[in-house]
PDB file of N, CA and C in Angstrom:
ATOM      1  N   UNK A   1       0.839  -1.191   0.000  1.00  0.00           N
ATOM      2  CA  UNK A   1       0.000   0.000   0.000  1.00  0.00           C
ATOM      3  C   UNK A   1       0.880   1.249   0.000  1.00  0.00           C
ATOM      4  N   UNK A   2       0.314   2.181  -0.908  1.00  0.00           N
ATOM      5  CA  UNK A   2       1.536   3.193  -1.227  1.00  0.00           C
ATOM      6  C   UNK A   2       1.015   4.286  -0.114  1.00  0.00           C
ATOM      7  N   UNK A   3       2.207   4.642   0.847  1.00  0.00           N
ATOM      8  CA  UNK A   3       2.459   5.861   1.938  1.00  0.00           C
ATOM      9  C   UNK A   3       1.418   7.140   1.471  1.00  0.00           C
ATOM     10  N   UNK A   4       0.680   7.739   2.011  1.00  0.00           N
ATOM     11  CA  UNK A   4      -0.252   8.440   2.454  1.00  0.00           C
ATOM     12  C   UNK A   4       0.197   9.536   2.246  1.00  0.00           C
ATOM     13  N   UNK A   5       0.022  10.773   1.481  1.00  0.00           N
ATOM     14  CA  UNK A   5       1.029  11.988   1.334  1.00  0.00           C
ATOM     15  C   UNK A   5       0.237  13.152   2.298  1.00  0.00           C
ATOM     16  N   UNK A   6       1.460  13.454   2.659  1.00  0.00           N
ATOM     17  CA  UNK A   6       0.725  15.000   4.000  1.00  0.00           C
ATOM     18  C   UNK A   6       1.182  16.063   2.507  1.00  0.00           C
ATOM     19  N   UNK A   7      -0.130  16.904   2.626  1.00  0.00           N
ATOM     20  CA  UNK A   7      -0.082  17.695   1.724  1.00  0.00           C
ATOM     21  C   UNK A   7      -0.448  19.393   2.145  1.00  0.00           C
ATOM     22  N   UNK A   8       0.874  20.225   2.318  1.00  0.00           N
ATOM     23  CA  UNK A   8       0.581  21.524   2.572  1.00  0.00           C
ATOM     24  C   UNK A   8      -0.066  22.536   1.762  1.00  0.00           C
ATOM     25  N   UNK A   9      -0.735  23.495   1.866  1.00  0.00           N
ATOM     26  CA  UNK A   9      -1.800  24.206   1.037  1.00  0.00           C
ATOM     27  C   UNK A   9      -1.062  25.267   0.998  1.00  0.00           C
ATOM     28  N   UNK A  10      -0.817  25.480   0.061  1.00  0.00           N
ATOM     29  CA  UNK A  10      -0.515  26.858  -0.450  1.00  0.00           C
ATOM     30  C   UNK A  10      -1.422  28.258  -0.791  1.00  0.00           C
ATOM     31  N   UNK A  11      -2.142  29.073   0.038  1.00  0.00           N
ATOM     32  CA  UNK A  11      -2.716  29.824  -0.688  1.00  0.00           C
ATOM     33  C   UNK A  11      -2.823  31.378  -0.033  1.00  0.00           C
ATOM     34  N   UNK A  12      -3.249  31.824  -1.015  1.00  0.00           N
ATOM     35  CA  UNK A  12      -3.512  33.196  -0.681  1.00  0.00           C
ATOM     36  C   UNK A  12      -4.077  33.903   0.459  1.00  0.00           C
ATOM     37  N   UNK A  13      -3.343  34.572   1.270  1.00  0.00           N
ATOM     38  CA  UNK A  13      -4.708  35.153   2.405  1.00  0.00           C
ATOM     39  C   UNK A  13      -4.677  36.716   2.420  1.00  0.00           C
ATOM     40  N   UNK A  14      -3.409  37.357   2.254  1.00  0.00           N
ATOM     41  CA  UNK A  14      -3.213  38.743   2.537  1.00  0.00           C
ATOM     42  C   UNK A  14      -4.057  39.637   1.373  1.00  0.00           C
ATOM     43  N   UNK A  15      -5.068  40.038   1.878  1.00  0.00           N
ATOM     44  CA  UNK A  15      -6.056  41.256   1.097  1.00  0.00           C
ATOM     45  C   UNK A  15      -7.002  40.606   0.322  1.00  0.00           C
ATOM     46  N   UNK A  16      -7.359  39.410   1.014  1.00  0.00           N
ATOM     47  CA  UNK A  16      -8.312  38.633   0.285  1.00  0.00           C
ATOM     48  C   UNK A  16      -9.218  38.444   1.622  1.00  0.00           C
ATOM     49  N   UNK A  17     -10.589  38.479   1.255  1.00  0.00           N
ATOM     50  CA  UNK A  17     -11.862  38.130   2.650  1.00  0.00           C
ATOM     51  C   UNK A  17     -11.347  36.902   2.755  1.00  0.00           C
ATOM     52  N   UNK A  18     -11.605  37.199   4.459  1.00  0.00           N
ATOM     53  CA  UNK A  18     -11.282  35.517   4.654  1.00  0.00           C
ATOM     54  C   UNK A  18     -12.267  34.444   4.949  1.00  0.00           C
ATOM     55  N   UNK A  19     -13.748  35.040   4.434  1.00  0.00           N
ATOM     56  CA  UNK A  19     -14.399  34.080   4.585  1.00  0.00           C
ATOM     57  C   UNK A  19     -14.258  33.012   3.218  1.00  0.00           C
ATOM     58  N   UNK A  20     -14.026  33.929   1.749  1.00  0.00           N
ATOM     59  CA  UNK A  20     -13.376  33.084   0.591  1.00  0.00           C
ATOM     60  C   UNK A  20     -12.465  32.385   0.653  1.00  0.00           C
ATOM     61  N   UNK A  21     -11.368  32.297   1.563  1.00  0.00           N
ATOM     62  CA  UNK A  21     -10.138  32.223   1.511  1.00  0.00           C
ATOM     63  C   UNK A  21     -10.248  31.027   2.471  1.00  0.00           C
ATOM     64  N   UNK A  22     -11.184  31.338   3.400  1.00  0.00           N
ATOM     65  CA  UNK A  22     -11.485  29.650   4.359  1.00  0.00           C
ATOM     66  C   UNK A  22     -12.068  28.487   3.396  1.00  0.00           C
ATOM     67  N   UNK A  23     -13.558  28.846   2.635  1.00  0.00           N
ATOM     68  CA  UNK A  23     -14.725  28.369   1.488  1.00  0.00           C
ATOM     69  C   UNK A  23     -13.300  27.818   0.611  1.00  0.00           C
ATOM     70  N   UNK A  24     -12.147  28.374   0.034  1.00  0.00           N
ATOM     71  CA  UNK A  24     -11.440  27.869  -0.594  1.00  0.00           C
ATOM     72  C   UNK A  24     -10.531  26.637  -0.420  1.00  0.00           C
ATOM     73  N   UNK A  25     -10.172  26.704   1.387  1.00  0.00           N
ATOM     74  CA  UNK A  25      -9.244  26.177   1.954  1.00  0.00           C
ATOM     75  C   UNK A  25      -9.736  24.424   2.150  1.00  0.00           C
ATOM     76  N   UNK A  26     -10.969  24.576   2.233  1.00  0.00           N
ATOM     77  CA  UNK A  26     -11.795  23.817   2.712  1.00  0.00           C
ATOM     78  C   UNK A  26     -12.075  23.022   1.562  1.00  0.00           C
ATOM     79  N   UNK A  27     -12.657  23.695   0.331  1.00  0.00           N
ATOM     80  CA  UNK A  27     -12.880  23.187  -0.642  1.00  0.00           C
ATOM     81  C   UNK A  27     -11.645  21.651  -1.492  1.00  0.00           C
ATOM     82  N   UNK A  28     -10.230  22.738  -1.017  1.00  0.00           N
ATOM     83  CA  UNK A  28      -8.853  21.984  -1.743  1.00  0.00           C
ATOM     84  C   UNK A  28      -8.695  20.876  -0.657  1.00  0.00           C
ATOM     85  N   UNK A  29      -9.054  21.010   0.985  1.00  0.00           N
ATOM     86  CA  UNK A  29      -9.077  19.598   1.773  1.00  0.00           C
ATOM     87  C   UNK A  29      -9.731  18.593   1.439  1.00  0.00           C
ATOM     88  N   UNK A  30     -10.624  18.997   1.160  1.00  0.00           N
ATOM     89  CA  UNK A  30     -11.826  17.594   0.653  1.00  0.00           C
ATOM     90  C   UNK A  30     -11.287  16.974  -0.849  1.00  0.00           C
ATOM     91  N   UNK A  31     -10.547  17.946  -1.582  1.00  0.00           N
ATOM     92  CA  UNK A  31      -9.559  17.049  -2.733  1.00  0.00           C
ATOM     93  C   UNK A  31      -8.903  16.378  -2.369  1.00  0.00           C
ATOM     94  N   UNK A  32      -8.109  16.931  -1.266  1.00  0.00           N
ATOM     95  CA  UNK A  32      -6.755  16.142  -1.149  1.00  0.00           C
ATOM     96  C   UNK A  32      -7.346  14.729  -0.257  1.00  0.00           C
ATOM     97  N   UNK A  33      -8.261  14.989   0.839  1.00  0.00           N
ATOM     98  CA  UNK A  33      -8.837  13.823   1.400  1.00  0.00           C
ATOM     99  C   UNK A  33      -9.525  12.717   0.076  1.00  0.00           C
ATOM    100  N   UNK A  34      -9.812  13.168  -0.465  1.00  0.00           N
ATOM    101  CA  UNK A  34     -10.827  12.024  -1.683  1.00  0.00           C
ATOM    102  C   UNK A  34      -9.423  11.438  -2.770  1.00  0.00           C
ATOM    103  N   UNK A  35      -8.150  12.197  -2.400  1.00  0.00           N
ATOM    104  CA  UNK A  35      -7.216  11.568  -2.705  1.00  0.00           C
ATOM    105  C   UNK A  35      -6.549  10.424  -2.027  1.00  0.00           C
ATOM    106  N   UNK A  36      -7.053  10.331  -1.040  1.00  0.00           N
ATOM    107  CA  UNK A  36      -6.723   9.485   0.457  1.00  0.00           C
ATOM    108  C   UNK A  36      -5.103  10.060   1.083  1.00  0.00           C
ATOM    109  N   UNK A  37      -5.152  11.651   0.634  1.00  0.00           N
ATOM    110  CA  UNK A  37      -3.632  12.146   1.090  1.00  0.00           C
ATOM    111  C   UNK A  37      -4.287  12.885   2.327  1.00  0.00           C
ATOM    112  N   UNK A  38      -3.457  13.386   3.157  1.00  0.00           N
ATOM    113  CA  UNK A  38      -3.480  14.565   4.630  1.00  0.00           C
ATOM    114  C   UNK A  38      -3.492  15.815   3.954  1.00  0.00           C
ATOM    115  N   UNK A  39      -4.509  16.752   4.237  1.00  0.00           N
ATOM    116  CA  UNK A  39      -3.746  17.896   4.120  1.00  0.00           C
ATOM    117  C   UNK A  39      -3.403  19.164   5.005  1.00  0.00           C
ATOM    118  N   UNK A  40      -3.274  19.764   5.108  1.00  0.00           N
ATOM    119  CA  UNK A  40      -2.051  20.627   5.858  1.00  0.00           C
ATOM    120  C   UNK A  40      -3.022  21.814   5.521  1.00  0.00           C
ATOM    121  N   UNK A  41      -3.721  23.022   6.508  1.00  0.00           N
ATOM    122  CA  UNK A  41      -4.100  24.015   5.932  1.00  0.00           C
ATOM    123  C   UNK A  41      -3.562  25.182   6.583  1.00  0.00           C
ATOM    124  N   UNK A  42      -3.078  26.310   6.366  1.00  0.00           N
ATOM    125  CA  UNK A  42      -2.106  27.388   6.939  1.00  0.00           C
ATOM    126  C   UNK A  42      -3.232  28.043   8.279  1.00  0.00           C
ATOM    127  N   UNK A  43      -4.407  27.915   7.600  1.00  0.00           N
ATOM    128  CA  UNK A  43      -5.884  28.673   8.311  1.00  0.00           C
ATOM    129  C   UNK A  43      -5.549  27.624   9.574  1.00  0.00           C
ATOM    130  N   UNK A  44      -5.293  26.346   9.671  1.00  0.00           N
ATOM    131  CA  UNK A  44      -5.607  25.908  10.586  1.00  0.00           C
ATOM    132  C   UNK A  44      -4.353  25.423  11.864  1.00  0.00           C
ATOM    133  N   UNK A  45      -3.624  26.823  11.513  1.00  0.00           N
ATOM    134  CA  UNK A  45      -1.954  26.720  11.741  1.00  0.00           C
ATOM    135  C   UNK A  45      -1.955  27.775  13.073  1.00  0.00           C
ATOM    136  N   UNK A  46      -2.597  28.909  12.579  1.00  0.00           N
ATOM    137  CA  UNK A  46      -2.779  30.457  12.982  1.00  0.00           C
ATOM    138  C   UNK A  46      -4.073  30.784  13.546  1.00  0.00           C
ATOM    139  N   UNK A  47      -3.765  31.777  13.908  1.00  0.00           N
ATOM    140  CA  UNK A  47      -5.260  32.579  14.545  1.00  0.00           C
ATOM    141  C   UNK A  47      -5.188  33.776  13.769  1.00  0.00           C
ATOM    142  N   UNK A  48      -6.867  34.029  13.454  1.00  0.00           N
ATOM    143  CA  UNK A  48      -6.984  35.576  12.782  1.00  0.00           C
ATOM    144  C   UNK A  48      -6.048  36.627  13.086  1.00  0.00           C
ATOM    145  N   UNK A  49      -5.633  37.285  13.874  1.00  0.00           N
ATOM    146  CA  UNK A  49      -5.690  38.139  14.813  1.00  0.00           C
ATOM    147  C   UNK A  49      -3.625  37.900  14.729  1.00  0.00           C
ATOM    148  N   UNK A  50      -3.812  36.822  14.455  1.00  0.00           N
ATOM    149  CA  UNK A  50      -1.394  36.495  14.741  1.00  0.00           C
ATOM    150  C   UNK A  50      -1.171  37.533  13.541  1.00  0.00           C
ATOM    151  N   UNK A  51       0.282  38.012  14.230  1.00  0.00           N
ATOM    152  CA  UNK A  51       0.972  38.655  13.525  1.00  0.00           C
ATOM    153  C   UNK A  51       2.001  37.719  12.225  1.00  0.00           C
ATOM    154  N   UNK A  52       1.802  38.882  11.235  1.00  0.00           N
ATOM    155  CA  UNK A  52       2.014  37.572  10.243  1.00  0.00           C
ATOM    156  C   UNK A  52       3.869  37.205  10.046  1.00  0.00           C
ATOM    157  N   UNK A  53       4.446  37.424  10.839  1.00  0.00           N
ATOM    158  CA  UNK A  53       5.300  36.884  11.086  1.00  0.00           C
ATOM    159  C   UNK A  53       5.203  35.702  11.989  1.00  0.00           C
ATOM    160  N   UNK A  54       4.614  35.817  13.011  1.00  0.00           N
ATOM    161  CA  UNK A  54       4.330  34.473  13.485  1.00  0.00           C
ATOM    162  C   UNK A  54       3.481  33.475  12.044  1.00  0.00           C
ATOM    163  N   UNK A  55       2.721  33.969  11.656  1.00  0.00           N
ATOM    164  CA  UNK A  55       1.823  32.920  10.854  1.00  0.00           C
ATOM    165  C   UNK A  55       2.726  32.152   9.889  1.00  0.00           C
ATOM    166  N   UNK A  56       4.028  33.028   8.975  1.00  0.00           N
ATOM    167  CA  UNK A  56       4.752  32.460   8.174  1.00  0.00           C
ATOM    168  C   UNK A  56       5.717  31.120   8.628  1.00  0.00           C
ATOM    169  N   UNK A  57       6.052  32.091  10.035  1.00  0.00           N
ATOM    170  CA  UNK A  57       7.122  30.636  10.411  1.00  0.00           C
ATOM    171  C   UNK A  57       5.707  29.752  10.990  1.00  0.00           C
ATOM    172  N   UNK A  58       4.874  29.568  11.499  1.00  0.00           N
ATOM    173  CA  UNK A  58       4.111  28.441  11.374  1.00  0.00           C
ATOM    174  C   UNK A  58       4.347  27.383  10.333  1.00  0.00           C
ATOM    175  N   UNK A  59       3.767  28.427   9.066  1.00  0.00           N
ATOM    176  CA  UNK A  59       3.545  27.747   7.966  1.00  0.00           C
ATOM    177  C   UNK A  59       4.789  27.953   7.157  1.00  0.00           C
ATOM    178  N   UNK A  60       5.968  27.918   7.557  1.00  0.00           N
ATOM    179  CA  UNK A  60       7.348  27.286   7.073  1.00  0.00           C
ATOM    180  C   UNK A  60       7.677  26.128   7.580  1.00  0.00           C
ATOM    181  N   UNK A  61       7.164  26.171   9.044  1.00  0.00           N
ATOM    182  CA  UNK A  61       7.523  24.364   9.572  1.00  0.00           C
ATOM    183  C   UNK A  61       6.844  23.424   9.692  1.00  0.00           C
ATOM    184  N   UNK A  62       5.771  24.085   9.408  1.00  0.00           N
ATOM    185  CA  UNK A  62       4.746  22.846   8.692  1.00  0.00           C
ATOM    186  C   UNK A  62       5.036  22.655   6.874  1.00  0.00           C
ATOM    187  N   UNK A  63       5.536  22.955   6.561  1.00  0.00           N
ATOM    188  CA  UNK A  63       5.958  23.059   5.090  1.00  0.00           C
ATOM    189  C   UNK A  63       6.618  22.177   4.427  1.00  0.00           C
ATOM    190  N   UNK A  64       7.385  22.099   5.741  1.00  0.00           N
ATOM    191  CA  UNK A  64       8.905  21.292   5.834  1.00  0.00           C
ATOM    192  C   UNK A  64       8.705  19.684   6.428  1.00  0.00           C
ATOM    193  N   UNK A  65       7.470  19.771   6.664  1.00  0.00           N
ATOM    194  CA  UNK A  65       7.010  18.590   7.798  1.00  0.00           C
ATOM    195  C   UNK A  65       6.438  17.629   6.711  1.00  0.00           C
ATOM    196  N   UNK A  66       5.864  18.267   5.607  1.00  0.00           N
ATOM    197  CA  UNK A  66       5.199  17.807   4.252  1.00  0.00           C
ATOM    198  C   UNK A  66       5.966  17.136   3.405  1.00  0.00           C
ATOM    199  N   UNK A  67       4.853  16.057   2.526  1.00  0.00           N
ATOM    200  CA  UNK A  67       5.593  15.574   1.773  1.00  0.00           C
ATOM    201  C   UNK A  67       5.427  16.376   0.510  1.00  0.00           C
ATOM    202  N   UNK A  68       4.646  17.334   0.278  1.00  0.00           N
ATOM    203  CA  UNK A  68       4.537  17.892  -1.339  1.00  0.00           C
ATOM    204  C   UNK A  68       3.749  19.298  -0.265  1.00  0.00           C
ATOM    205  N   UNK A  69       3.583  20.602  -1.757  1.00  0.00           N
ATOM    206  CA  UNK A  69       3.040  21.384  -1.432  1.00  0.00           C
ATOM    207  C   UNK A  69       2.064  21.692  -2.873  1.00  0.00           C
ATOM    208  N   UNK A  70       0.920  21.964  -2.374  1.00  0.00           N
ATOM    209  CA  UNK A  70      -0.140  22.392  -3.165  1.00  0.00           C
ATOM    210  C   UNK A  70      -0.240  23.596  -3.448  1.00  0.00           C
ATOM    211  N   UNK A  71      -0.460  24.301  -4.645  1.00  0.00           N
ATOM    212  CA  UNK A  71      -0.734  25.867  -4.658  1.00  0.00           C
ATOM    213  C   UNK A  71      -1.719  26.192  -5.567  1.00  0.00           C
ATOM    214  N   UNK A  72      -2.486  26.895  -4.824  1.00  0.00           N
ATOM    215  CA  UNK A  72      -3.785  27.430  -5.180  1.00  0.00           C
ATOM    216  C   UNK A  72      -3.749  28.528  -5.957  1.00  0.00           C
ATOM    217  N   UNK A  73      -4.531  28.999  -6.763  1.00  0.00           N
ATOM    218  CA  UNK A  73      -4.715  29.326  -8.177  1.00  0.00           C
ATOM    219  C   UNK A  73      -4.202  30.982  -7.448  1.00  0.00           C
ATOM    220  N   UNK A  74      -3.758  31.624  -8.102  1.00  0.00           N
ATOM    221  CA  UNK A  74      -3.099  32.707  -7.637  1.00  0.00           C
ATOM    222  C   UNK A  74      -2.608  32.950  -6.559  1.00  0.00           C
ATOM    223  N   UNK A  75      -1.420  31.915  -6.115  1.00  0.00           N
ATOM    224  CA  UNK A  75      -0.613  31.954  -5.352  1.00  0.00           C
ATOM    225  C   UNK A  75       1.074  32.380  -5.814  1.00  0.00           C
ATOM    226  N   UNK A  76       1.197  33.234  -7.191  1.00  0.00           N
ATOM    227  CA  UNK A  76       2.337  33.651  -7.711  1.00  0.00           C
ATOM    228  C   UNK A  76       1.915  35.198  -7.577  1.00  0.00           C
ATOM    229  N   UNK A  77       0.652  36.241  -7.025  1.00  0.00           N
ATOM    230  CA  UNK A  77       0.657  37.219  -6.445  1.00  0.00           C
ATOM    231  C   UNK A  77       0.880  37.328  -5.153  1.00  0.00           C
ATOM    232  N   UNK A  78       0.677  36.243  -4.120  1.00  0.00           N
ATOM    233  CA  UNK A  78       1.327  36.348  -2.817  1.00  0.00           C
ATOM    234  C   UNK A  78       2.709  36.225  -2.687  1.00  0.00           C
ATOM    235  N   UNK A  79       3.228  37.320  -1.860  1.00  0.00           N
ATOM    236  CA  UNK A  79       4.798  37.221  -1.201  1.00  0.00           C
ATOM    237  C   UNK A  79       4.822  35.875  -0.671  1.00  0.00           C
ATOM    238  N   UNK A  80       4.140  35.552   0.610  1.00  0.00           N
ATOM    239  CA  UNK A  80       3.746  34.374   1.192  1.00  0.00           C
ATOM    240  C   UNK A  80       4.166  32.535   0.528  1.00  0.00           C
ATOM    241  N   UNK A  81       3.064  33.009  -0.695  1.00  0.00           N
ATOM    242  CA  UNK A  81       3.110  31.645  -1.276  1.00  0.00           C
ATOM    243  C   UNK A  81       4.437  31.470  -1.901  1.00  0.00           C
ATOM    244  N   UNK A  82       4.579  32.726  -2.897  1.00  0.00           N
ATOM    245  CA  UNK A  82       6.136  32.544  -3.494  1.00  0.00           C
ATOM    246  C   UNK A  82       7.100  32.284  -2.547  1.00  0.00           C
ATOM    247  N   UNK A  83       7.450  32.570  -1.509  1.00  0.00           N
ATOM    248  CA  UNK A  83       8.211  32.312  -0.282  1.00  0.00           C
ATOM    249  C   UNK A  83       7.870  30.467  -0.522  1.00  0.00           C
ATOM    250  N   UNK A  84       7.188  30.449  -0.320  1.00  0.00           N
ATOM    251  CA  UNK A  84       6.595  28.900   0.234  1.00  0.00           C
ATOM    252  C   UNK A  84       7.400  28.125  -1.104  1.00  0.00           C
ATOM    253  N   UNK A  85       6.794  28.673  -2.516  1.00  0.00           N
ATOM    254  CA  UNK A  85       6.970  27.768  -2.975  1.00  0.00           C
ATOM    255  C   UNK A  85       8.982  27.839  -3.243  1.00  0.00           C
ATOM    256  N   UNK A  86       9.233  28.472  -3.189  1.00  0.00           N
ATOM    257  CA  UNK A  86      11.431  28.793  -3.256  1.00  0.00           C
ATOM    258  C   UNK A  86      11.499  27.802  -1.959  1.00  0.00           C
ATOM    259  N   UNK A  87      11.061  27.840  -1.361  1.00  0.00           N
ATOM    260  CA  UNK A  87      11.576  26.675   0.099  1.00  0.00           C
ATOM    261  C   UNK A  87      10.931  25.570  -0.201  1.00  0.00           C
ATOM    262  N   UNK A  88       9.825  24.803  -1.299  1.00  0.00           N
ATOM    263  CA  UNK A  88       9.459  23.913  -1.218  1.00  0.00           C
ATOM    264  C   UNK A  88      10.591  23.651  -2.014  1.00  0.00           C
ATOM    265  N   UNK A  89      11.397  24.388  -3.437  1.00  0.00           N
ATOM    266  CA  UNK A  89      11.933  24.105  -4.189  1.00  0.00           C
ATOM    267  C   UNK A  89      13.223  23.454  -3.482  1.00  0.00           C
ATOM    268  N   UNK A  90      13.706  24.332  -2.636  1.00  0.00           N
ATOM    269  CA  UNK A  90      14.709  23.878  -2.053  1.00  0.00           C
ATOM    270  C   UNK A  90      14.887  23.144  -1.168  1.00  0.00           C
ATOM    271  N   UNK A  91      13.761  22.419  -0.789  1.00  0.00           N
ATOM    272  CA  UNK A  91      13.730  21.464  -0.004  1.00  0.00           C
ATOM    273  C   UNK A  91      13.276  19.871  -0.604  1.00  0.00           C
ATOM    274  N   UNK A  92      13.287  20.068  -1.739  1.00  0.00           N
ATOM    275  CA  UNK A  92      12.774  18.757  -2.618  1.00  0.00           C
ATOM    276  C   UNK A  92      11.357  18.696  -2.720  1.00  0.00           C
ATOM    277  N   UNK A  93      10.398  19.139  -2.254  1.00  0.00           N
ATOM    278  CA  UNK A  93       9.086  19.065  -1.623  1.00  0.00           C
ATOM    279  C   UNK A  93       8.373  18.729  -3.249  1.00  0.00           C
ATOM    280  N   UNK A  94       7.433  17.946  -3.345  1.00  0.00           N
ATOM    281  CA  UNK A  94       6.484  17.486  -4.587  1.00  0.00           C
ATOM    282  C   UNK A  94       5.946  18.821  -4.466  1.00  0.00           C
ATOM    283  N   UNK A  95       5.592  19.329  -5.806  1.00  0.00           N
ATOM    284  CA  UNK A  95       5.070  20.412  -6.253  1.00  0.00           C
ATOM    285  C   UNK A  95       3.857  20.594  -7.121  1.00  0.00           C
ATOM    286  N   UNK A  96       2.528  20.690  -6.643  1.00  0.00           N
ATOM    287  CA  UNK A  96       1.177  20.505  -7.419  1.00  0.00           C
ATOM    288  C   UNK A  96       0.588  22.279  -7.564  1.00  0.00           C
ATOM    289  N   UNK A  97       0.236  22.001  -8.480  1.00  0.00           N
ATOM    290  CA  UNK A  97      -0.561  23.227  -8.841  1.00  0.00           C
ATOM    291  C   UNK A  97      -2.039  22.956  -9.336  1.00  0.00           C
ATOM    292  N   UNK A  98      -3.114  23.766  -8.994  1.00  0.00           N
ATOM    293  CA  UNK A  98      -4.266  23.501  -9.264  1.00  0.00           C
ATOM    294  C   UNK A  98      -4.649  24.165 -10.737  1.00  0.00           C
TER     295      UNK A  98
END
């Protein structure tokens, strides 16, 4: 039986509502679950309210904890995601795009 992939979410949050941005987060879990993979959501890393320096290194060491990273459809206008995805690069990390 082939190993179970933990899968980190890549996506957008800065200047986007976050009630879309949850509706979205949520939406890409239930993919990755019907894939029979884990997934990893940044929303569920942080609290509204954290400073987003705390939120990044959250979601840098959970990043790193992953076996691949997912990135959600305009995640090459976030600083954030692009960050994410140069450290997935450099960390070997499987690389999916929606």
């Amino acid at each position: 039986m082939e190993k179970r992939k933990r899968i980190y979410i890549s996506i957008p949050v800065t200047g986007r509502p976050m009630e879309l941005v949850r509706i979205k987060a949520e939406e890409v879990k239930t993919e990755i679950r019907r894939r029979m993979d884990i997934p990893s959501s940044p929303l569920d890393l942080t609290e509204d309210n954290e400073p987003y320096t705390s939120c990044m290194g959250k979601c840098v060491e959970e990043l790193l904890r992953c076996d691949a990273v997912y990135f959600v459809r305009g995640w090459q206008s976030s600083k954030g995601c692009t960050a994410e995805y140069e450290i997935a690069k450099i960390y070997g990390k499987e690389l999916m795009f929606e």
